[in-house]
Protein backbone atom coordinates (compact mmCIF):
# COMPACT_ATOMS: atom_id res chain seq x y z
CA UNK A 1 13.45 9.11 -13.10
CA UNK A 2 16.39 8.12 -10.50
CA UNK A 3 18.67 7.46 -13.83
CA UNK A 4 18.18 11.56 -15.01
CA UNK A 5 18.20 13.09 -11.48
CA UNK A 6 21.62 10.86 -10.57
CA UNK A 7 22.94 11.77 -13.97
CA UNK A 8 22.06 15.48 -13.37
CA UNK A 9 23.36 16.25 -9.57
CA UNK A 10 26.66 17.26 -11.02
CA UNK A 11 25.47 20.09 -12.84
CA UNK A 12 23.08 21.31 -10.15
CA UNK A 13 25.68 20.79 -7.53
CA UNK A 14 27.67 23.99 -9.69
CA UNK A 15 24.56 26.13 -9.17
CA UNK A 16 24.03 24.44 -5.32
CA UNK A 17 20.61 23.62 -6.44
CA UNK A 18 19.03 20.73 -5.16
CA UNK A 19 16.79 18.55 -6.68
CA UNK A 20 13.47 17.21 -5.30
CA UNK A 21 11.67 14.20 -6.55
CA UNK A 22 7.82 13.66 -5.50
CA UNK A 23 6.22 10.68 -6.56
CA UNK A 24 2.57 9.97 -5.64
CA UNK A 25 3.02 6.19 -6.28
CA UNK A 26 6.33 4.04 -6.30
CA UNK A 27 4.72 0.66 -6.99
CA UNK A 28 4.06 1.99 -10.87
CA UNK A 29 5.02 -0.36 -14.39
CA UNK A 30 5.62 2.06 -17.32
CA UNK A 31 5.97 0.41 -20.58
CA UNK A 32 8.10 2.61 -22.12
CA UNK A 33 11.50 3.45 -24.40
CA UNK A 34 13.94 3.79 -21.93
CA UNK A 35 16.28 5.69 -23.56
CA UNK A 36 13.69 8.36 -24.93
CA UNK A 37 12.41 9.14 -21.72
CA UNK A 38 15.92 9.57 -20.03
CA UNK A 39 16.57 11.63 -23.21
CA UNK A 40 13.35 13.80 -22.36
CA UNK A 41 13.86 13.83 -18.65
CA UNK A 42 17.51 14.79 -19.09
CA UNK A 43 16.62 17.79 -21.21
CA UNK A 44 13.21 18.65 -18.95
CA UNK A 45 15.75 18.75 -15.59
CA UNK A 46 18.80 20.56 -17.68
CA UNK A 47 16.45 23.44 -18.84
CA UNK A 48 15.14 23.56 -14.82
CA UNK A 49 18.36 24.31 -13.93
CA UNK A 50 19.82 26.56 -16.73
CA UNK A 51 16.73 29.05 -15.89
CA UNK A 52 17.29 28.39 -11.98
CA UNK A 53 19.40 30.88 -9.80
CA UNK A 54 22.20 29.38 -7.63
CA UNK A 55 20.52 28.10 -4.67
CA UNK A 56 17.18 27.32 -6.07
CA UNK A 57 15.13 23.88 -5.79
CA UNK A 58 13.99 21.88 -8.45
CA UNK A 59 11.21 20.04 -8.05
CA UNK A 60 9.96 16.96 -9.77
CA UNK A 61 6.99 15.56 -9.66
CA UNK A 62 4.30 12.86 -11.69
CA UNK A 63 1.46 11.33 -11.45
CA UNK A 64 -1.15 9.30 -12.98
CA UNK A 65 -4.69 8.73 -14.26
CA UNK A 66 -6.04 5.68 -14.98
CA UNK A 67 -8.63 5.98 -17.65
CA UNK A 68 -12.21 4.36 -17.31
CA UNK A 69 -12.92 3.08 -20.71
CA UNK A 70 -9.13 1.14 -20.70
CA UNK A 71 -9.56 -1.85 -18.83
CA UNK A 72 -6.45 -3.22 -19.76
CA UNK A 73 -4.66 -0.89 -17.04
CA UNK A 74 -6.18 -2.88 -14.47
């Protein structure tokens, strides 16, 4: 999530909005593509902003749930 907000600060800086990133957990493994999430992140924070009037936050958040009948997660 750093990657898309550092990539992004440029663009909100031309609207002076800032960006705000709330994480419940830090100490979280995704096994994940990489480059698909940045891709989706990138395009989740760029449409924030396009609908955002100058001087607005953006806020970004996540979160997870572990699922009871998945005890591989463990």
């Amino acid at each position: 999530m750093d990657d898309a907000v550092n990539i992004m600060k440029g663009q909100a800086s031309l609207k002076q909005i800032q960006i705000l990133c709330i994480f419940e957990r830090e100490d979280v493994t995704l096994k994940m593509d990489r480059m698909r999430t940045l891709q989706i992140l990138l395009n989740l924070i760029s449409n924030s902003l396009k609908f955002s009037k100058d001087g607005d936050c953006v806020g970004i958040s996540c979160d997870y749930k572990l699922d009871p009948e998945d005890s591989s997660q463990y």
